[in-house]
Protein backbone atom coordinates (compact mmCIF):
# COMPACT_ATOMS: atom_id res chain seq x y z
CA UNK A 1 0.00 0.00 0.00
CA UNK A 2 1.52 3.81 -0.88
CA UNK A 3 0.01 6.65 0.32
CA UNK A 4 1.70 10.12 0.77
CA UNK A 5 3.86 11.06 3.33
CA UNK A 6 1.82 10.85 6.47
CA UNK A 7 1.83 13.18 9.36
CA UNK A 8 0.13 13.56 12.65
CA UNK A 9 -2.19 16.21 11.22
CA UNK A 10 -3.42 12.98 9.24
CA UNK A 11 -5.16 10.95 12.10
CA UNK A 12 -7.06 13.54 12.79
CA UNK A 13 -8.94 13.53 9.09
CA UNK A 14 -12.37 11.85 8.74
CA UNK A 15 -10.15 8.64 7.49
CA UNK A 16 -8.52 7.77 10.79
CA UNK A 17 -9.90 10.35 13.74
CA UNK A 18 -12.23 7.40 14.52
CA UNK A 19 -9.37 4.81 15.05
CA UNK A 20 -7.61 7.70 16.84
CA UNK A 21 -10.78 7.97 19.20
CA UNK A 22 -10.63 4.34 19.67
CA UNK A 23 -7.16 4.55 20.34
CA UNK A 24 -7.52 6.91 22.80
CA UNK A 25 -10.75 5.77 24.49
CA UNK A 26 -8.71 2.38 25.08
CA UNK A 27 -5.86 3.71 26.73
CA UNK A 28 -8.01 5.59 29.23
CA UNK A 29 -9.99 2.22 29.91
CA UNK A 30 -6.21 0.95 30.20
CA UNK A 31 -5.43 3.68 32.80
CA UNK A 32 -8.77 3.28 34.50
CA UNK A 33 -7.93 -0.59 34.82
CA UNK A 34 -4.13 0.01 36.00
CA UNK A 35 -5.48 2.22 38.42
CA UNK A 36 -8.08 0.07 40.30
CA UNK A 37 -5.43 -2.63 39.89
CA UNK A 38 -2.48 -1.09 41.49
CA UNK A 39 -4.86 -0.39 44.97
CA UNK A 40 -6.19 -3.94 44.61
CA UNK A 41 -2.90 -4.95 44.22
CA UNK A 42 -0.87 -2.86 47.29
CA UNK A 43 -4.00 -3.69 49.45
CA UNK A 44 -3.51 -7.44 48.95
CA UNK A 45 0.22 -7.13 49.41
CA UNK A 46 -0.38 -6.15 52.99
CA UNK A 47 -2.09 -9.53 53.59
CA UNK A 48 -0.55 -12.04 55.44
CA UNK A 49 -0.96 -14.80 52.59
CA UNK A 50 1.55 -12.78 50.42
CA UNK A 51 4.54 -14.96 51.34
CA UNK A 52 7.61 -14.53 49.13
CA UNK A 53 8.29 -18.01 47.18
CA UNK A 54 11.94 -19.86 46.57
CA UNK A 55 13.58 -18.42 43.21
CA UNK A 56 16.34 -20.68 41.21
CA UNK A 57 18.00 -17.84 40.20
CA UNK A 58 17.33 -15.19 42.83
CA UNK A 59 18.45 -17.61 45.51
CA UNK A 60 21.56 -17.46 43.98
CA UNK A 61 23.11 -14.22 42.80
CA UNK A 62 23.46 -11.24 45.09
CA UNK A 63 21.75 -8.21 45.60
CA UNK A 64 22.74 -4.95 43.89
CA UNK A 65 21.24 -1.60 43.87
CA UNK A 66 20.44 -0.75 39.92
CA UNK A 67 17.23 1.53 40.53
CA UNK A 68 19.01 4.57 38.60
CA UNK A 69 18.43 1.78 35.78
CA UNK A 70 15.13 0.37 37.12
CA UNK A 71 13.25 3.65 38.21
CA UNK A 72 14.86 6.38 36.30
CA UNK A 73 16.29 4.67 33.67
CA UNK A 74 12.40 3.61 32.87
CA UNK A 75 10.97 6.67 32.92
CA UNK A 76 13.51 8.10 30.66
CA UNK A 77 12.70 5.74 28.26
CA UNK A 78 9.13 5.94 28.12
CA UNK A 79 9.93 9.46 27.71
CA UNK A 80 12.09 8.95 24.83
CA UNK A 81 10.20 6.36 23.90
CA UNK A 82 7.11 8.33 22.93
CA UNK A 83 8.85 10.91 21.27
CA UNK A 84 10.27 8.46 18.90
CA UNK A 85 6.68 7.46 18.26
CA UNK A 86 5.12 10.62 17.67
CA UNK A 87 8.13 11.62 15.32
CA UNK A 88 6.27 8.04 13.11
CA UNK A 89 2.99 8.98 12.60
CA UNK A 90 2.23 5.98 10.73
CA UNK A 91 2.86 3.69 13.81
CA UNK A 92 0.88 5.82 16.31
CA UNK A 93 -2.78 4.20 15.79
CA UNK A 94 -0.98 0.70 16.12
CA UNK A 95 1.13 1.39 19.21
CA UNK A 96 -1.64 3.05 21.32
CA UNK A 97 -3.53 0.38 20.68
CA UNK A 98 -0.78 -2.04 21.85
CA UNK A 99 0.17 -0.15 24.45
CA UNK A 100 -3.20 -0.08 26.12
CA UNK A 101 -4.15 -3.76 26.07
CA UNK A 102 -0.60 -4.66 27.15
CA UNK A 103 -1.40 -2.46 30.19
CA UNK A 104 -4.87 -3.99 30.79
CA UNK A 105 -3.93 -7.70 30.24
CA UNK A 106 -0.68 -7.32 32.33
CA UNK A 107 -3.30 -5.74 34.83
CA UNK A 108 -5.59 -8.42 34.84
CA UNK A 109 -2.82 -11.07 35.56
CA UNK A 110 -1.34 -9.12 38.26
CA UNK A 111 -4.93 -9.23 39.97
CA UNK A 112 -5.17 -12.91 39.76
CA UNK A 113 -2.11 -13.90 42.17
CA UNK A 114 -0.61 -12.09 44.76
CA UNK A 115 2.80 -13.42 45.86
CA UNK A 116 4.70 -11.79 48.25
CA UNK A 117 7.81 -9.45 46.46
CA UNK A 118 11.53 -11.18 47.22
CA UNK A 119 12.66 -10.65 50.60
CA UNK A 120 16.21 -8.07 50.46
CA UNK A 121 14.91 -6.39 47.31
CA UNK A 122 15.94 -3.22 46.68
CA UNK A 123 13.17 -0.54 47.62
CA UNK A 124 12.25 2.19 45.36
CA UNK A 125 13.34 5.75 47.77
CA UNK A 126 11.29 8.87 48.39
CA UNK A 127 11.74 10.92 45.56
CA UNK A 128 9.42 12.65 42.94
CA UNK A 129 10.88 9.41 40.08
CA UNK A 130 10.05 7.06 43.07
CA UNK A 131 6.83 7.86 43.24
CA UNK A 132 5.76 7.98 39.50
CA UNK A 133 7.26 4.62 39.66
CA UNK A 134 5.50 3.33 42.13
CA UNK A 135 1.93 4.51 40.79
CA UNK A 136 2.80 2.68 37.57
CA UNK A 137 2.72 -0.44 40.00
CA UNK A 138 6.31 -1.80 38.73
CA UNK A 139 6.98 -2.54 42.63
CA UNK A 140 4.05 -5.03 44.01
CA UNK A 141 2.73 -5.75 40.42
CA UNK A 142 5.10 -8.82 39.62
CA UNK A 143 3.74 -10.60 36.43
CA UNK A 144 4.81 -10.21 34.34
CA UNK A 145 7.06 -7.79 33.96
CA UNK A 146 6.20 -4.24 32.75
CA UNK A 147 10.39 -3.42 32.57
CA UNK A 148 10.94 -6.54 30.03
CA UNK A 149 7.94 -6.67 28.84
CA UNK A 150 7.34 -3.57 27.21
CA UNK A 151 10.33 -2.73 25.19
CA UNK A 152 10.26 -5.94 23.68
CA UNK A 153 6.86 -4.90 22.32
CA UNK A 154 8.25 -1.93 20.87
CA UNK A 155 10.52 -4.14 19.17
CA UNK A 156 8.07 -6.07 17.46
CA UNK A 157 6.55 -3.64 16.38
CA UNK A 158 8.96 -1.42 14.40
CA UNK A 159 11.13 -5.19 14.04
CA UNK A 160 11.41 -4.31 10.25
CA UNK A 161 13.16 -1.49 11.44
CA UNK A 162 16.58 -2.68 12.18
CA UNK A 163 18.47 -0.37 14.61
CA UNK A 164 15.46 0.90 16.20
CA UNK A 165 14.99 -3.04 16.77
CA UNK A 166 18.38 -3.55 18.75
CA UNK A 167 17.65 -0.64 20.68
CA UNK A 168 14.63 -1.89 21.93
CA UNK A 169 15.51 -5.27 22.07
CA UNK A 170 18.43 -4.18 24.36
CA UNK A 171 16.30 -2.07 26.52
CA UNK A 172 14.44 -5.46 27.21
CA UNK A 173 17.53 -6.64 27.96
CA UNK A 174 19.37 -4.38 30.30
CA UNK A 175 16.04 -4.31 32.35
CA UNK A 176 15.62 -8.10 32.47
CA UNK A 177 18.74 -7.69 34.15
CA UNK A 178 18.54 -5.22 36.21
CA UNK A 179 15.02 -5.87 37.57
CA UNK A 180 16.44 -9.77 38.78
CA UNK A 181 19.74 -8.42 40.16
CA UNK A 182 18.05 -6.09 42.31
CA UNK A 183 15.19 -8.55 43.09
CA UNK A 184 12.17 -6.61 42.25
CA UNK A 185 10.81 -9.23 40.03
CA UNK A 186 11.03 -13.09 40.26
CA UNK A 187 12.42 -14.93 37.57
CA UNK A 188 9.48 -15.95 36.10
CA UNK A 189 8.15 -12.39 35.71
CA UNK A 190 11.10 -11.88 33.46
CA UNK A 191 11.25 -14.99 31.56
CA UNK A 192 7.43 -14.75 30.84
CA UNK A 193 7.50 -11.20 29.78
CA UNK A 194 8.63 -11.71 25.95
CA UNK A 195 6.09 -14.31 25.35
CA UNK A 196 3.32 -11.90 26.70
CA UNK A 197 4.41 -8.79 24.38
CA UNK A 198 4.10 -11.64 21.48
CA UNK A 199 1.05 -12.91 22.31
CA UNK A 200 0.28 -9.44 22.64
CA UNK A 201 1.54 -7.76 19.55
CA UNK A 202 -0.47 -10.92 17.34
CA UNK A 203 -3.72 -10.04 18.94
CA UNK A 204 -3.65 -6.30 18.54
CA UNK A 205 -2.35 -6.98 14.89
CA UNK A 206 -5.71 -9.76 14.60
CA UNK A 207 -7.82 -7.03 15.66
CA UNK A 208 -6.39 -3.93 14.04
CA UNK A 209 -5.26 -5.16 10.35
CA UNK A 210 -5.88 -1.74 9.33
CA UNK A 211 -3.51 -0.01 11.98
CA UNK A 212 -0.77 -2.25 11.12
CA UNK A 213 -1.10 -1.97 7.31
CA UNK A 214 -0.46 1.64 7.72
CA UNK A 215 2.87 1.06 9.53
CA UNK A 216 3.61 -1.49 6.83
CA UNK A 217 2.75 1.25 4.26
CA UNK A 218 5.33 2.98 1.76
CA UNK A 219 5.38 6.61 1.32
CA UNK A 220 5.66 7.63 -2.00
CA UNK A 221 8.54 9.98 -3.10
């Protein structure tokens, strides 16, 4: 498919303001969702049948402090993140819409078990990043992991996209990492993450052909 060279002034023409609207209204359901969820979530936390559970992996590696990575290091990259995506129109319709139901779907799992977060993890501190991060629920929400998770959808999406690719793709990476080394996720949280965002990425692209044949689209010259 060629069309011309498409700009953000575009989804706002009769031909895509309603996917736009769609977009939108699902990433405030998404937000509504995360929200109810992270209170459900802290509130069950608190209960004494939130017991931590053995870890292969986390039994056996130390404990290092990486939240500059975790905490700031996130928000900088959703940051930067959506700036790359708003400077690709064409992938805007598809990535809201991926966005919000990888935020409601990871929400619904986090609501269905509640185990206790690894004992000697490294606690998010007091400051105005802290908090932001701690809203999102990347602290007491465990599975799957949001840190992991998400980059590696970014990655599928703009996969045919090589270097933007490997950036995401390492993202995924260096937070994988960083998120087990300082025990704020369990192993399986991590592991899991990946096949989520796939799962994810076929579902939106099931129910949104049109969204993705736009980003598949060639401008013409």
């Amino acid at each position: 498919m060629q069309e011309h060279n498409f700009t953000l002034k575009d989804l706002f023409k009769r031909e895509w303001l309603p996917s736009l609207i769609s977009a939108l209204t699902l990433l405030v359901i998404a937000y509504i969702v995360e929200h109810y969820t992270n209170i459900y979530a802290f509130e069950y936390s608190l209960r004494p049948t939130s017991n931590h559970v053995g870890d292969l992996i986390l039994d056996n590696i130390p404990v290092i402090d990486l939240n500059f990575i975790i905490i700031e290091g996130a928000l900088l990259s959703i940051v930067l993140g959506t700036l790359f995506v708003l400077s690709k129109p064409r992938y805007v319709l598809f990535t809201l819409k991926s966005l919000a139901l990888f935020i409601i779907i990871r929400a619904l799992f986090v609501s269905l078990t509640h185990v206790g977060i690894y004992p000697e993890h490294i606690t998010p501190g007091l400051g105005f990043f802290d908090g932001i991060y701690l809203y999102l629920n990347f602290q007491t929400g465990l599975f799957f992991s949001g840190h992991t998770g998400l980059p590696f959808l970014m990655a599928l999406i703009f996969w045919k996209k090589f270097p933007v690719r490997i950036v995401f793709l390492s993202l995924s990476f260096i937070f994988a990492v960083a998120v087990l080394v300082a025990h704020t996720h369990y192993s399986i949280d991590v592991f899991a993450a990946p096949f989520m965002a796939y799962c994810i990425f076929k579902i939106v692209r099931h129910f949104f052909p049109r969204d993705y044949e736009l980003t598949e689209s060639t401008p013409m010259p």
